[in-house]
Protein backbone atom coordinates (compact mmCIF):
# COMPACT_ATOMS: atom_id res chain seq x y z
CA UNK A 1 39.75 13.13 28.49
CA UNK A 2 38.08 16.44 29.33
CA UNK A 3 34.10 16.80 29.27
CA UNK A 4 34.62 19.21 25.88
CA UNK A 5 37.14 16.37 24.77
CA UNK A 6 34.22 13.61 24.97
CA UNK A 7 31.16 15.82 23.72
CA UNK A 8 33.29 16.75 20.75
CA UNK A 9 34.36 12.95 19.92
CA UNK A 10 30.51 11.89 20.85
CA UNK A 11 29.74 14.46 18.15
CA UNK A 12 32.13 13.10 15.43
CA UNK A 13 30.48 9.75 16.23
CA UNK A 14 34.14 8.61 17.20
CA UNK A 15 33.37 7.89 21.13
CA UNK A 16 32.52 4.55 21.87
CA UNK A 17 29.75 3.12 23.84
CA UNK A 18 31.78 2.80 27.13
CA UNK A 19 33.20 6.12 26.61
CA UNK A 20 29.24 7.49 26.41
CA UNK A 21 28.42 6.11 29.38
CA UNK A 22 30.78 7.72 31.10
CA UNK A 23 29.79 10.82 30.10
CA UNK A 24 26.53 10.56 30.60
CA UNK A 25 27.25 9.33 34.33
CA UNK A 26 29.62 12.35 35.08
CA UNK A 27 27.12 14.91 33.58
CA UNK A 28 24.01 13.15 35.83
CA UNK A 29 26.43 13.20 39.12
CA UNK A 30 27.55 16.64 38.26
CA UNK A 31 23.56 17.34 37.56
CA UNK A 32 24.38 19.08 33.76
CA UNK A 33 21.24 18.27 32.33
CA UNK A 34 22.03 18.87 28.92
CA UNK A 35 25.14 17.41 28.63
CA UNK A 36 23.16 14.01 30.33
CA UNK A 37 20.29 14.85 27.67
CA UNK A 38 22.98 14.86 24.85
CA UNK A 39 24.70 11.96 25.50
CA UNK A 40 21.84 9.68 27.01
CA UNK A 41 19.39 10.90 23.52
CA UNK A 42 22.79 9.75 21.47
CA UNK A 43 23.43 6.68 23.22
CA UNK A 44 19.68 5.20 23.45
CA UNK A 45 19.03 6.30 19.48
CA UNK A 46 21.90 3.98 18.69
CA UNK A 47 21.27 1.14 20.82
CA UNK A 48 17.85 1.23 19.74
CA UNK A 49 19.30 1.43 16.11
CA UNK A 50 20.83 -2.20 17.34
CA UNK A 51 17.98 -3.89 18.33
CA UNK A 52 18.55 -3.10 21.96
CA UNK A 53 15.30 -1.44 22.76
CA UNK A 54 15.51 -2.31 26.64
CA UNK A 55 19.21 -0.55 26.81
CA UNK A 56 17.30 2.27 24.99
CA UNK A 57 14.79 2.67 27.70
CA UNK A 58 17.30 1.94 30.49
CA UNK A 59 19.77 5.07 29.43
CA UNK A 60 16.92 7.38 28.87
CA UNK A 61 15.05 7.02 32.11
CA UNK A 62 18.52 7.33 33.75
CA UNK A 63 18.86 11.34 32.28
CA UNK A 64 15.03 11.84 32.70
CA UNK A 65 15.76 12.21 36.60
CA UNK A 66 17.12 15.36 36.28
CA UNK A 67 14.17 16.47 34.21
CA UNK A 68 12.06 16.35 30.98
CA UNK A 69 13.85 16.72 27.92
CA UNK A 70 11.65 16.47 24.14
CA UNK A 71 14.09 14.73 22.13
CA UNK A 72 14.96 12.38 25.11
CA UNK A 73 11.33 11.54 26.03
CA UNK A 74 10.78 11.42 21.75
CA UNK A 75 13.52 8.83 21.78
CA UNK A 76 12.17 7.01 24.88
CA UNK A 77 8.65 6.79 23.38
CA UNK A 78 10.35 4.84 20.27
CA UNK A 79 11.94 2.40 22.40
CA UNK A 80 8.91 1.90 24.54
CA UNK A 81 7.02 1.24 20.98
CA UNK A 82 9.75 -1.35 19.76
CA UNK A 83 9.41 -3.57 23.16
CA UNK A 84 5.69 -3.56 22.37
CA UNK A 85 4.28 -0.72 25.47
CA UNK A 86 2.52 1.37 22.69
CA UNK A 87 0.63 2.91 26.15
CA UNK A 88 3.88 3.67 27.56
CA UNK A 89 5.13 4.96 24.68
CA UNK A 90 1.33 7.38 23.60
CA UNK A 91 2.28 8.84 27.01
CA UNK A 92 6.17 9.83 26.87
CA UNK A 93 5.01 11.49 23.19
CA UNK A 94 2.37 13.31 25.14
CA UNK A 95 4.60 14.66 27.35
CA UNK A 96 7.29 15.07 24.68
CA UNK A 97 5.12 17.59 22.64
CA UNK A 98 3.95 19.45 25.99
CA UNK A 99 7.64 19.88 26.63
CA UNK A 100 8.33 21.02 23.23
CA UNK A 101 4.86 23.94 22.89
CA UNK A 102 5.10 25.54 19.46
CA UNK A 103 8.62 26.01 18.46
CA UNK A 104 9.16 28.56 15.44
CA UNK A 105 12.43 26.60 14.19
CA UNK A 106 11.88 24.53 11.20
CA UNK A 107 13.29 21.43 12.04
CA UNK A 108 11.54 21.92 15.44
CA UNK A 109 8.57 22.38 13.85
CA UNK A 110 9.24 19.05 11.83
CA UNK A 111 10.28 16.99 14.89
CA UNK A 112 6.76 17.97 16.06
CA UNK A 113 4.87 16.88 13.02
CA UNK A 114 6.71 13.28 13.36
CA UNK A 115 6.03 13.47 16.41
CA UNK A 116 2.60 14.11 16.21
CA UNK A 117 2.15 11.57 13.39
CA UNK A 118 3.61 8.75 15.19
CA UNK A 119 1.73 9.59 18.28
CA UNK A 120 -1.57 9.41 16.20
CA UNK A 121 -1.03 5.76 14.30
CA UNK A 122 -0.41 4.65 18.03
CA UNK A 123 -3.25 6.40 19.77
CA UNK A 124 -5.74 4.87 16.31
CA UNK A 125 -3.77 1.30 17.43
CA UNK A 126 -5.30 1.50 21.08
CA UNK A 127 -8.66 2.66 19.68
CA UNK A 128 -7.93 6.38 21.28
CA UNK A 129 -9.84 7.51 17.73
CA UNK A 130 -10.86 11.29 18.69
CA UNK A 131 -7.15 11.84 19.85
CA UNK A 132 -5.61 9.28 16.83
CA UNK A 133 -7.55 12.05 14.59
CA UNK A 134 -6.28 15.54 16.58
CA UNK A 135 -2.91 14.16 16.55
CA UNK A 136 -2.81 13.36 12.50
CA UNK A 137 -4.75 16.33 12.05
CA UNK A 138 -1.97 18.47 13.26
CA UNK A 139 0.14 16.47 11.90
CA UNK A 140 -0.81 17.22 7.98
CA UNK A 141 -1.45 20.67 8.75
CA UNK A 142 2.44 21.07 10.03
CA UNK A 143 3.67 18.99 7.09
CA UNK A 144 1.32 21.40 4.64
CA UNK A 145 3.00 24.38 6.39
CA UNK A 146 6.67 23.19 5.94
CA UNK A 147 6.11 22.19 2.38
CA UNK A 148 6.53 18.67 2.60
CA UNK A 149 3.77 17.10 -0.13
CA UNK A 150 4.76 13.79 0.69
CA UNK A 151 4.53 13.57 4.86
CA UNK A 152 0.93 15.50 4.24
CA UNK A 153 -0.16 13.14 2.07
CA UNK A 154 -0.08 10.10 4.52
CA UNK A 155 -1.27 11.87 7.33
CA UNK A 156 -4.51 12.88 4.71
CA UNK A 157 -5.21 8.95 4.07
CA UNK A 158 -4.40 7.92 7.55
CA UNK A 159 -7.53 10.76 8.17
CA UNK A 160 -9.37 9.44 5.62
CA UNK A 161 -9.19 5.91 6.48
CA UNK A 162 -9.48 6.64 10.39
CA UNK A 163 -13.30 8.70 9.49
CA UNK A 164 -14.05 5.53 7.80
CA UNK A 165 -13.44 3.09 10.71
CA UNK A 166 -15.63 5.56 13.17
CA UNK A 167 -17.90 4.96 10.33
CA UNK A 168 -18.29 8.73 8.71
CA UNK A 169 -18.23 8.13 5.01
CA UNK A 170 -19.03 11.86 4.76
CA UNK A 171 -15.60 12.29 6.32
CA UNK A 172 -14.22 9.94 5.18
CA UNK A 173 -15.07 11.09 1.62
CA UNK A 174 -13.81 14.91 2.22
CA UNK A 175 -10.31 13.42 3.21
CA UNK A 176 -10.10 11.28 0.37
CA UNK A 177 -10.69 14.15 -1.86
CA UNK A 178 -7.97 16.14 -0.31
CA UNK A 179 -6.06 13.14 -0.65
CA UNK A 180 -6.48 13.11 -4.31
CA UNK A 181 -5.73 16.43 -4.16
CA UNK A 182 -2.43 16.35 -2.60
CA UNK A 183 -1.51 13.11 -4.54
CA UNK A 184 -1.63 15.96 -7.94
CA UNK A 185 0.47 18.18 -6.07
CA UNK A 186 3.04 15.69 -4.88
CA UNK A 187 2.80 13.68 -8.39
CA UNK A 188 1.95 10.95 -7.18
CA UNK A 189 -0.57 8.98 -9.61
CA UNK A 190 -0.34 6.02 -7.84
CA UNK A 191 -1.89 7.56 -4.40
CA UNK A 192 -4.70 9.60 -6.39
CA UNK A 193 -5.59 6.11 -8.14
CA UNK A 194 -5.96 4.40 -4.77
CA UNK A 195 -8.31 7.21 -3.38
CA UNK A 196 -10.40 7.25 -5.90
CA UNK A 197 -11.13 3.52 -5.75
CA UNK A 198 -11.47 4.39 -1.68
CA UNK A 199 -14.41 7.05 -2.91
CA UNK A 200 -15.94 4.62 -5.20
CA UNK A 201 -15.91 2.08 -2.85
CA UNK A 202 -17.82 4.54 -0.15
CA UNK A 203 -20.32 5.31 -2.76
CA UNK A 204 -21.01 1.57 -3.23
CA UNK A 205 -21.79 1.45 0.06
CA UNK A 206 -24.43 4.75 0.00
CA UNK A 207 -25.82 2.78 -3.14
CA UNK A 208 -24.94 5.38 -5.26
CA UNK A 209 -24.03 2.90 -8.09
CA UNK A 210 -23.60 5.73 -11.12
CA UNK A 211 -20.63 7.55 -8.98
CA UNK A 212 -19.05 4.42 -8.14
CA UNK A 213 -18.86 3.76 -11.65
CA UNK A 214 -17.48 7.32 -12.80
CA UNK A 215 -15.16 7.06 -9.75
CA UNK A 216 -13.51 4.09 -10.94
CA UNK A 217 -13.19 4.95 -14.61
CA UNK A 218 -11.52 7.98 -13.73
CA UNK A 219 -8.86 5.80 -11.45
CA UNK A 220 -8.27 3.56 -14.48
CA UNK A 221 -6.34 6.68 -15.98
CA UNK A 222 -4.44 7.54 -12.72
CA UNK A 223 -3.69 3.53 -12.59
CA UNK A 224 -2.60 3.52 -16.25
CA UNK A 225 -0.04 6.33 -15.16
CA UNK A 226 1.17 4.91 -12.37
CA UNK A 227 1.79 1.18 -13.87
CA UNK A 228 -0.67 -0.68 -11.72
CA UNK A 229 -1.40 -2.89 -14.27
CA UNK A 230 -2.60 -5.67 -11.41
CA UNK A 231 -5.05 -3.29 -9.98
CA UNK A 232 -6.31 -1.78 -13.16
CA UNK A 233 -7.31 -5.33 -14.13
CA UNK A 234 -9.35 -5.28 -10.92
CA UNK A 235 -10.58 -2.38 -11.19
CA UNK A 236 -11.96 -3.08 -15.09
CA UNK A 237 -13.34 -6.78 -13.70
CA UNK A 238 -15.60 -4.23 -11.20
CA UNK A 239 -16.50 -2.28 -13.59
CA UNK A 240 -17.49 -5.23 -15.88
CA UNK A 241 -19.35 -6.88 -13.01
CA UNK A 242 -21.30 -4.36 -11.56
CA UNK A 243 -22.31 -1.89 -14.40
CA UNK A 244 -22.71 -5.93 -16.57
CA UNK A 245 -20.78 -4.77 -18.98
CA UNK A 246 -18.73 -7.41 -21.00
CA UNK A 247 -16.35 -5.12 -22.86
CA UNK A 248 -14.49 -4.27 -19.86
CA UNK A 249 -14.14 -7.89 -18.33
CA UNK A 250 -12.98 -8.72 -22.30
CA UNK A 251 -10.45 -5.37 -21.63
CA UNK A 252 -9.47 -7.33 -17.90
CA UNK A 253 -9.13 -10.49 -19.83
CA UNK A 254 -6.49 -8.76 -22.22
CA UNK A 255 -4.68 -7.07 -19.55
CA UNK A 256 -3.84 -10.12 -17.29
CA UNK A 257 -2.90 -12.39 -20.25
CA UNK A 258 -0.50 -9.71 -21.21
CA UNK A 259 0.71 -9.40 -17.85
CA UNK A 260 0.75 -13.40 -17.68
CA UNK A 261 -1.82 -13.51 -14.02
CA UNK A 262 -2.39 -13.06 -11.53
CA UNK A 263 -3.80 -16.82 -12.34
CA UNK A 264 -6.83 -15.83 -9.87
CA UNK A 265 -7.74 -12.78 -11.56
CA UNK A 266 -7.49 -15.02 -15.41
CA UNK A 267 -9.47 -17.45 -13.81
CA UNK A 268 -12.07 -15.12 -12.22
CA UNK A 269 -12.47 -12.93 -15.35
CA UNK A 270 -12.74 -16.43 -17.91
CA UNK A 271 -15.89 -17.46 -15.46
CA UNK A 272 -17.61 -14.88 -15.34
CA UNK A 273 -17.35 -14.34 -19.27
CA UNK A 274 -18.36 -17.72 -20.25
CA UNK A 275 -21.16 -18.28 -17.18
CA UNK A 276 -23.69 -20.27 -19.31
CA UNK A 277 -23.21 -23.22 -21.58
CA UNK A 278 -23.74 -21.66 -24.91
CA UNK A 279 -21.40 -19.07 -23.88
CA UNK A 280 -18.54 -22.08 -23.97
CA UNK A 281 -19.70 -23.31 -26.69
CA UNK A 282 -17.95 -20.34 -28.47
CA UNK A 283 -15.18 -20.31 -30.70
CA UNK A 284 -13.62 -17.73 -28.59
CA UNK A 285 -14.20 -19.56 -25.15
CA UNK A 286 -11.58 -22.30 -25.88
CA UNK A 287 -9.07 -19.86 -27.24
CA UNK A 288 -9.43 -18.30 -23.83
CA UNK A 289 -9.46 -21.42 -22.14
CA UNK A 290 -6.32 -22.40 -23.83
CA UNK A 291 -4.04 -19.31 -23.00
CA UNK A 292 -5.18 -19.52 -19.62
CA UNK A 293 -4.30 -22.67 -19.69
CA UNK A 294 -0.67 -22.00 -21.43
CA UNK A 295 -0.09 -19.34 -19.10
CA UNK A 296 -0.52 -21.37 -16.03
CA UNK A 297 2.03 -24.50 -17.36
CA UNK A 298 4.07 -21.45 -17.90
CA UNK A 299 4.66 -21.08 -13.87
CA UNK A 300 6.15 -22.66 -11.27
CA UNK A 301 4.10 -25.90 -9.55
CA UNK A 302 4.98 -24.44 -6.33
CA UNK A 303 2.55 -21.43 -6.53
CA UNK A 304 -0.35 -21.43 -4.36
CA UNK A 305 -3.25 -23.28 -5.57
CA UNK A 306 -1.15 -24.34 -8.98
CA UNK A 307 -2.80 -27.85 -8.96
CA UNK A 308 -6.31 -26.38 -8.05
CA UNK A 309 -5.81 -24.31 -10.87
CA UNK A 310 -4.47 -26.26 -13.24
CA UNK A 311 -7.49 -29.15 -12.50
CA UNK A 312 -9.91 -25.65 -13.53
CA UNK A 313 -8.20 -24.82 -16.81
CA UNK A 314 -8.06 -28.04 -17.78
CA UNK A 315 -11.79 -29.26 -16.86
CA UNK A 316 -12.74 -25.57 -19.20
CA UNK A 317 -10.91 -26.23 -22.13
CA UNK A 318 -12.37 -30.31 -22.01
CA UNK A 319 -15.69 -28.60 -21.70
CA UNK A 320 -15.14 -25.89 -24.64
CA UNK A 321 -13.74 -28.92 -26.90
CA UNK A 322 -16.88 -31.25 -25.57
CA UNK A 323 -19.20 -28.47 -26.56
CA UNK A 324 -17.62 -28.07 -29.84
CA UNK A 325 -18.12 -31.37 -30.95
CA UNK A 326 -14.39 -32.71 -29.61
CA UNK A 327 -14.16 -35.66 -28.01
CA UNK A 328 -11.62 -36.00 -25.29
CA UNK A 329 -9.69 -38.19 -27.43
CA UNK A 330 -9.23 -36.00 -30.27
CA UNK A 331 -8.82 -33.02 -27.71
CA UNK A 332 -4.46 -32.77 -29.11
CA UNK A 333 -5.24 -33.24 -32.44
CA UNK A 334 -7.81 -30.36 -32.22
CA UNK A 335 -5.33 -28.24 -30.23
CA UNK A 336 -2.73 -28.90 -32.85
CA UNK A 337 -5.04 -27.82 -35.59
CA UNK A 338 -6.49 -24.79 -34.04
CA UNK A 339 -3.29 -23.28 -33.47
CA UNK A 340 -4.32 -23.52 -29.61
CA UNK A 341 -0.99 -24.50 -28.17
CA UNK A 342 2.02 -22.41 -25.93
CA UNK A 343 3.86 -23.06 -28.72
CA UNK A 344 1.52 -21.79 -31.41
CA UNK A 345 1.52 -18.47 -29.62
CA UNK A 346 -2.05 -18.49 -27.58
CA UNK A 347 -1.63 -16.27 -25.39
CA UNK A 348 -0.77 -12.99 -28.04
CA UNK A 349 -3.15 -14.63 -30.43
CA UNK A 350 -5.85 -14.42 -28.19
CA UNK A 351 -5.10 -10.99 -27.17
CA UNK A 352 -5.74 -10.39 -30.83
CA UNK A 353 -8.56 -11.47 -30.85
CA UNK A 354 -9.69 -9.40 -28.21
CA UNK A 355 -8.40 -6.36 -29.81
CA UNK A 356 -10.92 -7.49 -32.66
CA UNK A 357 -13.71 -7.78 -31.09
CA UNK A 358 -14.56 -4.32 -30.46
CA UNK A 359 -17.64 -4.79 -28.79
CA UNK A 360 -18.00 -1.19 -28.09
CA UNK A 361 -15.38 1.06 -29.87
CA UNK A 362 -13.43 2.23 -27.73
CA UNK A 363 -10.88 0.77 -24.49
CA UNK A 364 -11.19 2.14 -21.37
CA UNK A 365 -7.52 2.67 -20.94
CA UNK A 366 -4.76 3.24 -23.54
CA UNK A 367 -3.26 -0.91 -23.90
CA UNK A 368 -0.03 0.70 -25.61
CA UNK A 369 0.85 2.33 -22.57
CA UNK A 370 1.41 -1.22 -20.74
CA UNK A 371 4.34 -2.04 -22.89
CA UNK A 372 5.56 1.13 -22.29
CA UNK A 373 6.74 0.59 -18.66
């Protein structure tokens, strides 16, 4: 088989890895760099592909004798990363990109912004920060060149997040709002809602506690839009807890018994609304206490922290029927009679009740939109 014969079948992915080898030792004896470059980039990208990292390395270096080569040394720097050398590999990407300069070519010009964005999560890895934040800088500023919303968008939060670890919140809060930003251009509410709650919680840590509260109210829509039900519970438990504000820890309640749990976040949200004594004296406490509970014998035993839970909402609901006037003895009969049983339909009855309340008029997110998804 002629050389032409082999780089054509290597090619049409039809040579085989003894037939690559071959060619890549004829073209390194006969010193035709890149015919070696070819074949040894092809053959190391699939045995890497395989799990063979060390094989990887092995065919590379072999080619690199006859001199540097970008996609080879790119290639080489993955391989170095996989067996756990992220030095190794900071340094063949370093070289990679001097070998490569500024190329005008598109897909060049992408290969570098990979490149480049690989070579910065590694270099913020080794605690290289000022180079970690060139390299993604570069990085986002190629991808916002070529277009690509997406690839710009996680080189923004890997900015945002890398100002915050040098401990720049002023940084760290520009990047974020680019981040939102690009999260509206790329449609993406999910990203917008998580940089908002990053902003919020930067201004909780200047003490600015009236913009961490506007920051996170205006994440509950982007939340709402992107279906994180789970973390708009969160988010309205914050709310509720910092700002004291009962409504939205009632709005958390309703969310996480229609989403049946997290049992943590149930758990966490029925505390804090029924603190004191009088508060569990309320009507309304054991009808909480009971769809927790309902909820819970709902799920699996094997859950983490099932029994601890389960010894919680039990111990509440004995203390809401106690402080009603039950004693433990009578504790099914009253169940039975207050309609406070699975079967009775607890859990939407008690969302209905929250619904009623209306402690202040209005919900901080639209609760017909959860259904919806």
């Amino acid at each position: 088989m002629t050389i032409d014969t082999q780089l054509q079948a290597l090619r049409a992915g039809s040579l085989d890895e003894a037939g690559q080898r071959a060619l890549l030792a004829h073209a390194i004896e006969a010193g035709q760099q890149d015919i070696a470059f070819e074949a040894a980039d092809h053959l190391a990208y699939t045995l890497l592909g395989a799990g063979r990292a060390e094989d990887a390395c092995t065919v590379a270096q072999q080619a690199l004798v006859l001199g540097p080569d970008f996609a080879l040394l790119h290639t080489l720097a993955l391989a170095e990363h996989a067996l756990g050398r992220p030095l190794e590999a900071i340094a063949q990407l370093e070289q990679a990109l001097r070998q490569l300069g500024q190329p005008r070519d598109e897909d060049m010009r992408l290969l570098q912004a990979d490149m480049l964005e690989h070579l910065g999560t590694l270099c913020f890895e080794q605690g290289k920060t000022l180079r970690a934040w060139q390299a993604m800088e570069q990085a986002a500023g190629l991808h916002e060149q070529l277009g690509d919303a997406g690839a710009r968008l996680r080189c923004e939060i890997a900015l945002a997040r890398l100002a915050r670890e040098m401990g720049d919140n002023t940084q760290s809060a520009d990047k974020w709002l680019t981040v939102i930003e690009v999260a509206r251009l790329a449609e993406s509410p999910e990203e917008e809602a998580r940089a908002l709650l990053e902003l919020a919680a930067i201004a909780k840590d200047e003490g600015q506690e009236e913009a961490e509260g506007s920051l996170r109210q205006e994440a509950i829509d982007a939340l709402a839009r992107a279906g994180l039900w789970g973390e708009l519970a969160r988010t309205l438990f914050q709310i509720g807890h910092t700002q004291k504000r009962r409504d939205a820890v009632w709005q958390a309640m309703w969310l996480l018994l229609a989403l049946r749990g997290p049992m943590e976040g149930l758990i966490n949200a029925q505390a804090w609304l029924f603190m004191r004594e009088e508060q569990k004296a309320q009507p309304g406490a054991a009808r909480v206490a009971a769809a927790v509970l309902a909820i819970l014998e709902g799920l699996s035993s094997e859950l983490t922290r099932h029994a601890e839970n389960h010894r919680m909402a039990i111990t509440h609901l004995l203390t809401c029927a106690r402080l009603q006037g039950i004693h433990e003895t009578e504790v099914s009969t009253w169940l039975e009679r207050e309609r406070l049983r699975a079967e009775d339909g607890v859990v939407l009855n008690t969302m209905e009740m929250i619904e009623n309340m209306d402690e202040t008029g209005e919900w901080l997110f639209a609760r017909n939109q959860v259904f919806a998804h």
